[in-house]
PDB file of N, CA and C in Angstrom:
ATOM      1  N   UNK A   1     135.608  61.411  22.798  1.00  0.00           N
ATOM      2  CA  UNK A   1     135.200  61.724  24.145  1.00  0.00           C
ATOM      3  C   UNK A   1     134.292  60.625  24.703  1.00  0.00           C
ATOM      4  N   UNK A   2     133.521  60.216  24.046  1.00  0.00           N
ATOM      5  CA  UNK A   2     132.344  59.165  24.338  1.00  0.00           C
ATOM      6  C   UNK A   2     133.119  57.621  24.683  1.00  0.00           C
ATOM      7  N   UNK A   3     134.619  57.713  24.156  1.00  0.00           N
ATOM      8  CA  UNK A   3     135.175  56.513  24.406  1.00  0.00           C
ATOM      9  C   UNK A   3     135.318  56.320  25.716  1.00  0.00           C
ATOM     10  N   UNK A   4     136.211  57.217  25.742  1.00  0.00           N
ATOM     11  CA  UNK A   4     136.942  57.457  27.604  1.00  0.00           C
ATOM     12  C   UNK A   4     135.750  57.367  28.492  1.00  0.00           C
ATOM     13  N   UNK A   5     134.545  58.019  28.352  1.00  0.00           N
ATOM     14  CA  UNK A   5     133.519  57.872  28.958  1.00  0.00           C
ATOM     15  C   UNK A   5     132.995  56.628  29.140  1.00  0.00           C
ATOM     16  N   UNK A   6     132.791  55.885  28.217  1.00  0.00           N
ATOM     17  CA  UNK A   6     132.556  54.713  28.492  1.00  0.00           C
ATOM     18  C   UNK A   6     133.294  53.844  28.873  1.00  0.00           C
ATOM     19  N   UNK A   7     134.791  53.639  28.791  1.00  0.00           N
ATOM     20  CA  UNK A   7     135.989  53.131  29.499  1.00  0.00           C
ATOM     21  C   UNK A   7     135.445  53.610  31.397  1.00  0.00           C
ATOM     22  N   UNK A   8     135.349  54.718  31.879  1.00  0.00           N
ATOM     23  CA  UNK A   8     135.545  54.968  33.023  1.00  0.00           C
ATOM     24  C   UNK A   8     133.844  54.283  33.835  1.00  0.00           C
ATOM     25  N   UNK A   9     132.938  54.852  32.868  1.00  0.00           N
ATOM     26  CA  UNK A   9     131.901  54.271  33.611  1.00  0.00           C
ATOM     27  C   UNK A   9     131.756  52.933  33.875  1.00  0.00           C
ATOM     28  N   UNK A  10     132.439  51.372  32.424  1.00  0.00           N
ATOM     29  CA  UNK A  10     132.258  50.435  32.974  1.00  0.00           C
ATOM     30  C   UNK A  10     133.219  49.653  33.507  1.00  0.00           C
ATOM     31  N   UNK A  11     134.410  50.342  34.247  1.00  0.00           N
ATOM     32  CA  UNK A  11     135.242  50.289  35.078  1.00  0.00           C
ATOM     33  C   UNK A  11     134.400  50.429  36.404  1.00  0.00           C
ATOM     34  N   UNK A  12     133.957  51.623  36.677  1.00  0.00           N
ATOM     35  CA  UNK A  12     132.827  51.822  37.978  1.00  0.00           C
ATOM     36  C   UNK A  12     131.912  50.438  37.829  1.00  0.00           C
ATOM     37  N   UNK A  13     131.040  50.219  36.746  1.00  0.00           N
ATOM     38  CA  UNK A  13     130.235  48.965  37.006  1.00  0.00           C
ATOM     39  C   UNK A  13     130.747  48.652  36.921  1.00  0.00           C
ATOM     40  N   UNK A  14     131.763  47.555  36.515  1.00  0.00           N
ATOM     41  CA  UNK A  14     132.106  46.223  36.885  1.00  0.00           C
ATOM     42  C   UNK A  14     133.200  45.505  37.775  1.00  0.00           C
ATOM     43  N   UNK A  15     133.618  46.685  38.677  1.00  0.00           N
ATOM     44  CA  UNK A  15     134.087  46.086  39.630  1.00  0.00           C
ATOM     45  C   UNK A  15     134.009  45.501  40.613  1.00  0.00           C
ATOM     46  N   UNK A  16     132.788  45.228  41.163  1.00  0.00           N
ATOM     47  CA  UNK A  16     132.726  44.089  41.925  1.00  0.00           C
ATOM     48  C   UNK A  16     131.558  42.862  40.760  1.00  0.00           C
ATOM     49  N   UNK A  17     131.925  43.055  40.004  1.00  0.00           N
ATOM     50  CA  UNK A  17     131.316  41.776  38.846  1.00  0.00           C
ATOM     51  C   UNK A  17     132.046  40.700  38.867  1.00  0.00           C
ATOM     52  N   UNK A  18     131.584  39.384  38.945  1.00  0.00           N
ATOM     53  CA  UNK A  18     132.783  38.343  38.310  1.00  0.00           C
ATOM     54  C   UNK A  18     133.008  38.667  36.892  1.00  0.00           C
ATOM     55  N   UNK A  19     133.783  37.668  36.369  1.00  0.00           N
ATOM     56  CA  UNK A  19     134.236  38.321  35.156  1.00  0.00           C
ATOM     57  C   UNK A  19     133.294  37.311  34.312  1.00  0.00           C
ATOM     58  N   UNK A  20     133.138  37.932  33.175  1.00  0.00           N
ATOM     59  CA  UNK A  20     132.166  36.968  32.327  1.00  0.00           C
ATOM     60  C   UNK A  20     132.482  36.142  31.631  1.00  0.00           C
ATOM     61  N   UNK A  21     132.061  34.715  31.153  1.00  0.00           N
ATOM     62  CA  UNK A  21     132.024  33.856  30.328  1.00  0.00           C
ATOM     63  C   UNK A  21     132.229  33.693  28.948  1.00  0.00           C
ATOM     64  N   UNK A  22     131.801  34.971  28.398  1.00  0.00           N
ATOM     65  CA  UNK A  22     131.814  34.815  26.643  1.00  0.00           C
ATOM     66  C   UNK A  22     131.043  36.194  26.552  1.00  0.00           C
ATOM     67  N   UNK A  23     131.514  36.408  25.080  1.00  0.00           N
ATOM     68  CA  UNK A  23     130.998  37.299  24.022  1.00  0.00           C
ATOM     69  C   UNK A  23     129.415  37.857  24.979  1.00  0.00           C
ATOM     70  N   UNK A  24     128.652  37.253  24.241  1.00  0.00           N
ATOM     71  CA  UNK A  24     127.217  36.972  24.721  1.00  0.00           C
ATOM     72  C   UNK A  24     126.910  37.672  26.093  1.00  0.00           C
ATOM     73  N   UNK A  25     127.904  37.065  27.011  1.00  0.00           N
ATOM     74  CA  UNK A  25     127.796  37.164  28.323  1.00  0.00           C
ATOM     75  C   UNK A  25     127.610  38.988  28.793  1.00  0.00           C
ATOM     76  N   UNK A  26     128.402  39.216  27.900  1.00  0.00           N
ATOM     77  CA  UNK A  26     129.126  40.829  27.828  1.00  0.00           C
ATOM     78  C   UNK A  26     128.183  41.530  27.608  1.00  0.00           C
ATOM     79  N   UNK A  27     127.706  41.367  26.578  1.00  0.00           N
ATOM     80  CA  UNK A  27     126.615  41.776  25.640  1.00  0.00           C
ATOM     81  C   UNK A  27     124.969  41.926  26.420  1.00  0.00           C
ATOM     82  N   UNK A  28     124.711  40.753  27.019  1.00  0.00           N
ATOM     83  CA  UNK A  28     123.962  40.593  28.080  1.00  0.00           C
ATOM     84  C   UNK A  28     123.856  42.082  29.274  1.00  0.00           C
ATOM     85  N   UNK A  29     125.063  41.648  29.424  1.00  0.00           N
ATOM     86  CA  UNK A  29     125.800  42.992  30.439  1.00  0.00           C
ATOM     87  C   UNK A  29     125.397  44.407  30.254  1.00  0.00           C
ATOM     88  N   UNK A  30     126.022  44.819  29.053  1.00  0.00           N
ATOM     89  CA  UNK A  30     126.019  45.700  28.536  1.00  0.00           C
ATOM     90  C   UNK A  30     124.141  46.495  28.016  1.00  0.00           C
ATOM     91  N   UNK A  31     123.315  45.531  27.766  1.00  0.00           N
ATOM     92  CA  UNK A  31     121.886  45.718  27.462  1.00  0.00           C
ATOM     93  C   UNK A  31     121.149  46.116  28.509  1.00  0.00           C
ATOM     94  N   UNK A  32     121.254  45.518  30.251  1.00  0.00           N
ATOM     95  CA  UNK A  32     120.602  45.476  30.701  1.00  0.00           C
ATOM     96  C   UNK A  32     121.622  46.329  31.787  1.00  0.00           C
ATOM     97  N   UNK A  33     122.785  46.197  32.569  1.00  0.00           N
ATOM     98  CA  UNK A  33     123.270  47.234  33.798  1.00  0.00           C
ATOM     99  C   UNK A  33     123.770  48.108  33.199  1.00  0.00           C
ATOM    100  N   UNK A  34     124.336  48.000  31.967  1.00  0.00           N
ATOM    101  CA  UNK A  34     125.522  49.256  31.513  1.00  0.00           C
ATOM    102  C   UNK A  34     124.407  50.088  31.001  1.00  0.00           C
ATOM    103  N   UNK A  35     123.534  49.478  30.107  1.00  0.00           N
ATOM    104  CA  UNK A  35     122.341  50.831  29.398  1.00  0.00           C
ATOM    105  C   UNK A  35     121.542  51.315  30.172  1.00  0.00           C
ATOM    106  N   UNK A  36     121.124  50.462  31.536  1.00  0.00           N
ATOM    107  CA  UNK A  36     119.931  50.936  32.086  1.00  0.00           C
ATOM    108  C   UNK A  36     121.354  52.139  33.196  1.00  0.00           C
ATOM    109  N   UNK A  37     122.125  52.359  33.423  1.00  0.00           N
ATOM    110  CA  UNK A  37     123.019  53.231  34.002  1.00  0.00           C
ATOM    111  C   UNK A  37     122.997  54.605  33.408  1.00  0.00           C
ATOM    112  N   UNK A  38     123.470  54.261  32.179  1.00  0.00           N
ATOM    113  CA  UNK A  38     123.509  55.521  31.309  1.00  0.00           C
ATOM    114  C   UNK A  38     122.812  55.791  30.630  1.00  0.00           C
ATOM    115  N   UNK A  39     121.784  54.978  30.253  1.00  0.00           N
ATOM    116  CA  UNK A  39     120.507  55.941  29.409  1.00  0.00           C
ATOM    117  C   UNK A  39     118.652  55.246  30.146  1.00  0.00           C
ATOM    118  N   UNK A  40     119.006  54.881  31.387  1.00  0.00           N
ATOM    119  CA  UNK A  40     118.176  54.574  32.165  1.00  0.00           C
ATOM    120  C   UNK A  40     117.123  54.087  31.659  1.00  0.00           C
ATOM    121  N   UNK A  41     117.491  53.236  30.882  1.00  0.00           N
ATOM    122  CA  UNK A  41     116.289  51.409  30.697  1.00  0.00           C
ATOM    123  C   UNK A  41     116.839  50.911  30.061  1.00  0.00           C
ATOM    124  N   UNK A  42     116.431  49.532  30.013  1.00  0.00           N
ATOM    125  CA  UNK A  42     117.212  48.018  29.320  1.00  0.00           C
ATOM    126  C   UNK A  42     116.978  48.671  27.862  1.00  0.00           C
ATOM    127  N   UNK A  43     118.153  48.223  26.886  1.00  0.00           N
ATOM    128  CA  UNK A  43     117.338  48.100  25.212  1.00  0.00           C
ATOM    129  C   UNK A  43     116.444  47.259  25.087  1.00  0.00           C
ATOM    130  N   UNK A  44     115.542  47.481  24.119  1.00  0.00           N
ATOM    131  CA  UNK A  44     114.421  46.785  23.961  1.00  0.00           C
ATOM    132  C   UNK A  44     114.896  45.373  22.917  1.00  0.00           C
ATOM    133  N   UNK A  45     115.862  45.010  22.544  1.00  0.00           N
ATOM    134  CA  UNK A  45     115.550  43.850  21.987  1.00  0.00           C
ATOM    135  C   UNK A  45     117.351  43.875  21.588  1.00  0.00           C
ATOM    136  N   UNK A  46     118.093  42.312  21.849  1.00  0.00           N
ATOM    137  CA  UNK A  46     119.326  42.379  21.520  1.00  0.00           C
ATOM    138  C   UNK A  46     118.991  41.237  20.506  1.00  0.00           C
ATOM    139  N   UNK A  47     119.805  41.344  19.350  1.00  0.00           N
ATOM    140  CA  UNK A  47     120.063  40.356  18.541  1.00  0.00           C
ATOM    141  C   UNK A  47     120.961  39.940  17.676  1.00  0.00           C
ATOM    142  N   UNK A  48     121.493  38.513  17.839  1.00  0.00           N
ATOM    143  CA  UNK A  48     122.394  38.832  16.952  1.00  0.00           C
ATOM    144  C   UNK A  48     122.549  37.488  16.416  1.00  0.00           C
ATOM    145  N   UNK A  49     123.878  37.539  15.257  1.00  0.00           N
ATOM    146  CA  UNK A  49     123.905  36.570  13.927  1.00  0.00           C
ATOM    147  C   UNK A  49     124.973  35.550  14.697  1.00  0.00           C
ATOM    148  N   UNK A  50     125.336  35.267  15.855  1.00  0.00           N
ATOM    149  CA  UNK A  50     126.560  33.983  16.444  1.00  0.00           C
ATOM    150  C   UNK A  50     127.663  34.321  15.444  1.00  0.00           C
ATOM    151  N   UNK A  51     127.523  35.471  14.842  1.00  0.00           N
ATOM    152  CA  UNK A  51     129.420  35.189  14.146  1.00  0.00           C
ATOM    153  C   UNK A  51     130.012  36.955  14.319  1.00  0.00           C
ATOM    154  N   UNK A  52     129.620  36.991  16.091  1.00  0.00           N
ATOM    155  CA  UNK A  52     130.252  38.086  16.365  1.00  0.00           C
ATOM    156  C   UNK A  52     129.371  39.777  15.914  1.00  0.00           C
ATOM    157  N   UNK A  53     128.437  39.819  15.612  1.00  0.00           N
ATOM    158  CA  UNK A  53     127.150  40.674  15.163  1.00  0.00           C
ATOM    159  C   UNK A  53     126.746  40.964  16.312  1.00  0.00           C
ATOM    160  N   UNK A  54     125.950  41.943  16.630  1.00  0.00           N
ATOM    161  CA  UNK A  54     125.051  42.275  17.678  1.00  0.00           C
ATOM    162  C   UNK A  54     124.081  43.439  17.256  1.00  0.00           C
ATOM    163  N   UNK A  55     123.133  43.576  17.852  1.00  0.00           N
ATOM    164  CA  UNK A  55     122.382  44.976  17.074  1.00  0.00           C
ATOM    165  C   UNK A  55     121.519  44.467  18.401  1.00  0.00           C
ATOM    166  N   UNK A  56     121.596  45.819  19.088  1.00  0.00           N
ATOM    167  CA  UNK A  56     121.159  46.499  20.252  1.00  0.00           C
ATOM    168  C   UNK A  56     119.557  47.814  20.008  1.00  0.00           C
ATOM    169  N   UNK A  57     118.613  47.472  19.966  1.00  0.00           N
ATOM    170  CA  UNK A  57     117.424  48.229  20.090  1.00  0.00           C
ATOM    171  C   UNK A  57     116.773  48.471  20.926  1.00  0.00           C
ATOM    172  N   UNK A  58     117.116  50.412  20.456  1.00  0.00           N
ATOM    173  CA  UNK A  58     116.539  50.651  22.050  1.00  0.00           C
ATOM    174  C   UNK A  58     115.029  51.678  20.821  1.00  0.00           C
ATOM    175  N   UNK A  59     113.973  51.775  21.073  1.00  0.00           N
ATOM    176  CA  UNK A  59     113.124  52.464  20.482  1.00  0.00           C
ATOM    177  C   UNK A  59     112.377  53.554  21.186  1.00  0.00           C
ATOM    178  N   UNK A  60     112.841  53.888  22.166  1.00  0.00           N
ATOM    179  CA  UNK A  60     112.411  55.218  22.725  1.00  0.00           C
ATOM    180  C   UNK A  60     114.075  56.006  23.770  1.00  0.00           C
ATOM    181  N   UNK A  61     114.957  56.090  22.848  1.00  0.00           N
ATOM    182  CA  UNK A  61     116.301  56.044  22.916  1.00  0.00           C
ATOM    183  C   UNK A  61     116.390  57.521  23.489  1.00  0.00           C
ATOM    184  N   UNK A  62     117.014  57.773  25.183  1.00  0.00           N
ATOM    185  CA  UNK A  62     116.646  59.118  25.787  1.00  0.00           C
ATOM    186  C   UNK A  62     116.801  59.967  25.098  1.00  0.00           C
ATOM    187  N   UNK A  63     118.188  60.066  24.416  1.00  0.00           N
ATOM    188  CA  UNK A  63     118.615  61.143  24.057  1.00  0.00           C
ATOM    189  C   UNK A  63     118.167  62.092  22.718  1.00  0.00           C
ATOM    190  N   UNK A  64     117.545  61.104  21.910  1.00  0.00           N
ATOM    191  CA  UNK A  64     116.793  61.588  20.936  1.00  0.00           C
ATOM    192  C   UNK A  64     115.395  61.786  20.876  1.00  0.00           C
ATOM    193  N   UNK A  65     114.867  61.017  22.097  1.00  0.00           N
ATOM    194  CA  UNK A  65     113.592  61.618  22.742  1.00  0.00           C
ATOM    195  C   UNK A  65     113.165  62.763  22.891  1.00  0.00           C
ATOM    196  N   UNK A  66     114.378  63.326  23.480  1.00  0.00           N
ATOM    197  CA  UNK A  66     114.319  64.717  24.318  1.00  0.00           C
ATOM    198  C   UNK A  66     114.869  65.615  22.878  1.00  0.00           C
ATOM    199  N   UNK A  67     115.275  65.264  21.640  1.00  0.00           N
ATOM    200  CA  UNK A  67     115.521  66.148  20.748  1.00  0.00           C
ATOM    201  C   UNK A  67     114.491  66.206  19.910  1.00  0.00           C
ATOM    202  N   UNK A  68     113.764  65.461  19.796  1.00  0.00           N
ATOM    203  CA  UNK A  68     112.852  65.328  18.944  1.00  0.00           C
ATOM    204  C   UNK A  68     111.198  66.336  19.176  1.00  0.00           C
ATOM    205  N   UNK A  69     111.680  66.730  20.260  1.00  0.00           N
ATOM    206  CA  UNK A  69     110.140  67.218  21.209  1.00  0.00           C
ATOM    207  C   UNK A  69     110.910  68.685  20.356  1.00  0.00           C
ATOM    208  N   UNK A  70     111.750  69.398  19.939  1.00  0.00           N
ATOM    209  CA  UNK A  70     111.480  70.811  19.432  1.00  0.00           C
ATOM    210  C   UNK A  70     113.003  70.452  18.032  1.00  0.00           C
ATOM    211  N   UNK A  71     111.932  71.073  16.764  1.00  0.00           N
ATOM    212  CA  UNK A  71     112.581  70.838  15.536  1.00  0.00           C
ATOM    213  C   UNK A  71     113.998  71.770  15.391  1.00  0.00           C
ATOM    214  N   UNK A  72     114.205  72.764  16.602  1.00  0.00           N
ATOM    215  CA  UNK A  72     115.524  73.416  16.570  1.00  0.00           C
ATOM    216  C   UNK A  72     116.849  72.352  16.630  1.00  0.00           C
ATOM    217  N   UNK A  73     116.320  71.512  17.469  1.00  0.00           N
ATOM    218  CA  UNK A  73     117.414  70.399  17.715  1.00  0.00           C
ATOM    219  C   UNK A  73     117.739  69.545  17.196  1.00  0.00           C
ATOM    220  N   UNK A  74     117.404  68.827  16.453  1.00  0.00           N
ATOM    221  CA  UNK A  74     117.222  68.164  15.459  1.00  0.00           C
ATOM    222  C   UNK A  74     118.487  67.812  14.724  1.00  0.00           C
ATOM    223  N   UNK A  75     119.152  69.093  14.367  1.00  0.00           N
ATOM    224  CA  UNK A  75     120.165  68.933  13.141  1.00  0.00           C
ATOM    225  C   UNK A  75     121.494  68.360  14.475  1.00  0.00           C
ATOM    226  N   UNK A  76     121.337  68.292  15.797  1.00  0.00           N
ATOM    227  CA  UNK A  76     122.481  68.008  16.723  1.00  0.00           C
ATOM    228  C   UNK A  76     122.460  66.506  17.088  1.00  0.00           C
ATOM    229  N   UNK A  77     121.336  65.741  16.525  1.00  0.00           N
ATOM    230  CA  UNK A  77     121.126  64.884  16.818  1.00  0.00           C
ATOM    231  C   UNK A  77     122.635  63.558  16.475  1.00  0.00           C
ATOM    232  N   UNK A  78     122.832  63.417  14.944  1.00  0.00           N
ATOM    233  CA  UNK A  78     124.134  62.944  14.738  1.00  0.00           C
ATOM    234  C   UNK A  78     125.039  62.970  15.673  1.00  0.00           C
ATOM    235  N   UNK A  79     125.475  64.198  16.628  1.00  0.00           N
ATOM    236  CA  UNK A  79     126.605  64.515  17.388  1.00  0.00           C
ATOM    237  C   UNK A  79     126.664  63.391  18.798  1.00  0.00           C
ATOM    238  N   UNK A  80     125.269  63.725  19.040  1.00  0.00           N
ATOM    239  CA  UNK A  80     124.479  62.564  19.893  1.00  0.00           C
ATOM    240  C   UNK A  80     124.281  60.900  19.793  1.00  0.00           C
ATOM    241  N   UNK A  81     123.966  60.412  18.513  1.00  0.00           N
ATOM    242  CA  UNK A  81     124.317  59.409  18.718  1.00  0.00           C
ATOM    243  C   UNK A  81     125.961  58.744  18.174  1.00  0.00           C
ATOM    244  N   UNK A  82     127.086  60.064  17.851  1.00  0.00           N
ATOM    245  CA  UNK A  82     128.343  59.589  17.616  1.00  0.00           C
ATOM    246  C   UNK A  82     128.837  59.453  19.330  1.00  0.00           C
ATOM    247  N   UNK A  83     128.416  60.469  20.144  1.00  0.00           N
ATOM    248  CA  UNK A  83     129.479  60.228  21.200  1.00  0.00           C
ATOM    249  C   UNK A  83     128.505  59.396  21.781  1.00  0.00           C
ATOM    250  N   UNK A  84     127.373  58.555  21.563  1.00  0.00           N
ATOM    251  CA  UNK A  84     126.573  57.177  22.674  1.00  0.00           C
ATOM    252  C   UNK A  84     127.420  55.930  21.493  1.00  0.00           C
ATOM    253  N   UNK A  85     127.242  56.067  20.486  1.00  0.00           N
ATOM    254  CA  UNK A  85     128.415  54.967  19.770  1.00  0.00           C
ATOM    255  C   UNK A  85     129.812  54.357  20.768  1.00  0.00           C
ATOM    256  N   UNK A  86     130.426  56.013  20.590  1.00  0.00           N
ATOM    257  CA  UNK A  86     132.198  56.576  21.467  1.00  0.00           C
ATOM    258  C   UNK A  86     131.521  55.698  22.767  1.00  0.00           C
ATOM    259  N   UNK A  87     130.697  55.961  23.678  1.00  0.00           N
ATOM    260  CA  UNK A  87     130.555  55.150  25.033  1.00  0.00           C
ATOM    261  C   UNK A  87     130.210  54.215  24.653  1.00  0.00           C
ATOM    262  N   UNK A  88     129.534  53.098  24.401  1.00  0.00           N
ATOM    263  CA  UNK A  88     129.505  51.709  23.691  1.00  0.00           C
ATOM    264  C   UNK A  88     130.619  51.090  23.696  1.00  0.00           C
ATOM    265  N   UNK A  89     131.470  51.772  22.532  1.00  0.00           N
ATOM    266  CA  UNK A  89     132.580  51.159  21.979  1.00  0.00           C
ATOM    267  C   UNK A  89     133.156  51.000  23.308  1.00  0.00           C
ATOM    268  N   UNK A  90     133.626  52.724  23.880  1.00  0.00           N
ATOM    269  CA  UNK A  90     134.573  52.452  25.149  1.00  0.00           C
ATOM    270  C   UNK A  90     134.573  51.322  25.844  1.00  0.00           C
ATOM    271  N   UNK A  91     133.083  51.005  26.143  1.00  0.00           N
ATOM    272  CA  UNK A  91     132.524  49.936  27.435  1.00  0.00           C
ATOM    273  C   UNK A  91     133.205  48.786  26.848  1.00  0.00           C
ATOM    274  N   UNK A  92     132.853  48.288  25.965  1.00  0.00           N
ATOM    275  CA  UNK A  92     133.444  46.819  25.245  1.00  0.00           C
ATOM    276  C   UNK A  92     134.766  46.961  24.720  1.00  0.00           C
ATOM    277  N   UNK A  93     134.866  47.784  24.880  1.00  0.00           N
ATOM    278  CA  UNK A  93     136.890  47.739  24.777  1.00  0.00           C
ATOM    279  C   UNK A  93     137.149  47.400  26.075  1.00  0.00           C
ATOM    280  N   UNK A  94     136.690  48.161  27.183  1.00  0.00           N
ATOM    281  CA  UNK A  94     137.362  47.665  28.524  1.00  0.00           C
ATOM    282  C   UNK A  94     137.156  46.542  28.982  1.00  0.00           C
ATOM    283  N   UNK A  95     136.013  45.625  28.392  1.00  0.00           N
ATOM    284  CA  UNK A  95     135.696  44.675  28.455  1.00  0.00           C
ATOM    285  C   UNK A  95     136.277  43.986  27.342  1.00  0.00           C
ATOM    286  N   UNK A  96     136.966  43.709  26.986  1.00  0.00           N
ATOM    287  CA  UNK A  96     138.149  42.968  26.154  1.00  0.00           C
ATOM    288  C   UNK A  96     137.688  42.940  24.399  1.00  0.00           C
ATOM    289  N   UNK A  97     136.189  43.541  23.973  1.00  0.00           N
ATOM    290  CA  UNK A  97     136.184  43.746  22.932  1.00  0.00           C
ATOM    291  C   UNK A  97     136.182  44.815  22.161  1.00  0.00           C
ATOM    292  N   UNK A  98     137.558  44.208  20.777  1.00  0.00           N
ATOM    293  CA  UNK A  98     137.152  45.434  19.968  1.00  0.00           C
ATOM    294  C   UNK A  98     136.211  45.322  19.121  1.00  0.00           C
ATOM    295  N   UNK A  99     135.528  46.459  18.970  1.00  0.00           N
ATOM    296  CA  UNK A  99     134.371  46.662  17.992  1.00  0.00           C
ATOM    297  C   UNK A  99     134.257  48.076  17.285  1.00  0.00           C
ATOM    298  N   UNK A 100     133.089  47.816  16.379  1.00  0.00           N
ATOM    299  CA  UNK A 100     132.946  48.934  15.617  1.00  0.00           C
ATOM    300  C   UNK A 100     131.359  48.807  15.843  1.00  0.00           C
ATOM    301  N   UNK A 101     131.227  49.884  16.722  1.00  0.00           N
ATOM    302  CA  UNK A 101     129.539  50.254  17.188  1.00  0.00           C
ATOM    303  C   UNK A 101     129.129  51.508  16.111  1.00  0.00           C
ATOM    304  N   UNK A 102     127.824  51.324  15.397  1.00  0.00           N
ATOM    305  CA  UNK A 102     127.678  52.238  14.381  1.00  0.00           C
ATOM    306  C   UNK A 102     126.040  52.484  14.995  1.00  0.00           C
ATOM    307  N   UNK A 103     125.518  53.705  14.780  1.00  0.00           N
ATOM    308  CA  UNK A 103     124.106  53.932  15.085  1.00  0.00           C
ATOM    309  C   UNK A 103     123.226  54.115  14.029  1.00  0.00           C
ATOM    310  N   UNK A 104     121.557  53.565  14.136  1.00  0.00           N
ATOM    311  CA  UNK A 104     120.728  53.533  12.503  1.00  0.00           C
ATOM    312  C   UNK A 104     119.103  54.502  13.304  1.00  0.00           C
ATOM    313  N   UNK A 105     118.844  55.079  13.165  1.00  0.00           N
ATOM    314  CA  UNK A 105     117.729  55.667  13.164  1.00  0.00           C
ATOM    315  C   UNK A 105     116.592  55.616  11.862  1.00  0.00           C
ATOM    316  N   UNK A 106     115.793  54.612  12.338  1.00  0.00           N
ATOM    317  CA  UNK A 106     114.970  54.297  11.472  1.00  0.00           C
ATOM    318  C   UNK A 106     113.746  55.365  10.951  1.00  0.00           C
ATOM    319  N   UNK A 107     113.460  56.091  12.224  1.00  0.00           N
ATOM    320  CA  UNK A 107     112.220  57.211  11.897  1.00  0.00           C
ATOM    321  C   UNK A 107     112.540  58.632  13.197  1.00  0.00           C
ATOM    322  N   UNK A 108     112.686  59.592  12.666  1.00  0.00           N
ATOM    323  CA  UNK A 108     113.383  60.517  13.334  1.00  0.00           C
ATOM    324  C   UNK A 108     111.914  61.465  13.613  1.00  0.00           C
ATOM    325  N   UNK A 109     110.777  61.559  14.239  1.00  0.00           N
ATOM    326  CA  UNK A 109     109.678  62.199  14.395  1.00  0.00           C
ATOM    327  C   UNK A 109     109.497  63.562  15.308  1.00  0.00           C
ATOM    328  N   UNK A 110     108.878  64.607  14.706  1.00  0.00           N
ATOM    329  CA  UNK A 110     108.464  65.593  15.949  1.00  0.00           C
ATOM    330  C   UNK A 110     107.732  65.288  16.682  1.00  0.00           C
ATOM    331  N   UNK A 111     107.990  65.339  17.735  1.00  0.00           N
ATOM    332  CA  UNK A 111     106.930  65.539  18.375  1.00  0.00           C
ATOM    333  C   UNK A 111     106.367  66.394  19.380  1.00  0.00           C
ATOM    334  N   UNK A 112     105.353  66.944  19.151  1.00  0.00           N
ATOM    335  CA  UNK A 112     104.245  68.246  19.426  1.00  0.00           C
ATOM    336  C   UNK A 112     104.671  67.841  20.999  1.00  0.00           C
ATOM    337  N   UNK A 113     104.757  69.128  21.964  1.00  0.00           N
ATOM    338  CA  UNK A 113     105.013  68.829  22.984  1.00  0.00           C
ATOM    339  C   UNK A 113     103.774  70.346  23.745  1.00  0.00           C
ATOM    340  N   UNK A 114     102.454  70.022  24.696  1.00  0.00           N
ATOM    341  CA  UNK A 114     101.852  70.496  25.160  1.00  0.00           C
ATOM    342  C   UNK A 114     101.969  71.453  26.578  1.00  0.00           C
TER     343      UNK A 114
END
């Protein structure tokens, strides 16, 4: 589901885009209009190895933000970042790459909400 989703949304952005230059270019793209669209802010840090790698960090990532504030939710979290993977992937498929977008959660925290 998260594919198609992301197929249709960066069809909507990028039609009046020129078309991009390279890998990189995409990637660029994708960090700063496609993320700040759908999870409303840039990732915090792109990096990658020049042999086709990328690793995208976002550290206050919406969707697990908002799960993390009550421990009921918690166990749905996986489901959440498989279908933001599914939109990823979609986006860079329509954009001419295939990939394999995988998600890493380094520290999964409650947090007390007042």
């Amino acid at each position: 589901m998260g594919f198609r989703v992301g197929q249709g949304l960066i069809e909507r952005l990028t039609k009046d885009s020129p078309s991009f230059k390279d890998e990189l270019d995409i990637m660029k793209f994708v960090c700063k209009d496609f993320w700040t669209k759908v999870f409303r802010r840039q990732v915090d840090n792109l990096r990658t190895n020049h042999q086709g790698t990328y690793v995208l960090q976002d550290n206050k990532f919406a969707l697990l933000t908002q799960l993390s504030s009550g421990k009921q939710y918690l166990d749905q979290a996986p489901k959440y970042l498989a279908f933001s993977c599914g939109v990823v992937r979609g986006a860079l498929s329509n954009l001419g790459l295939d990939s394999v977008v995988t998600a890493e959660v380094a520290v999964m925290r409650h947090v007390n909400s007042k």
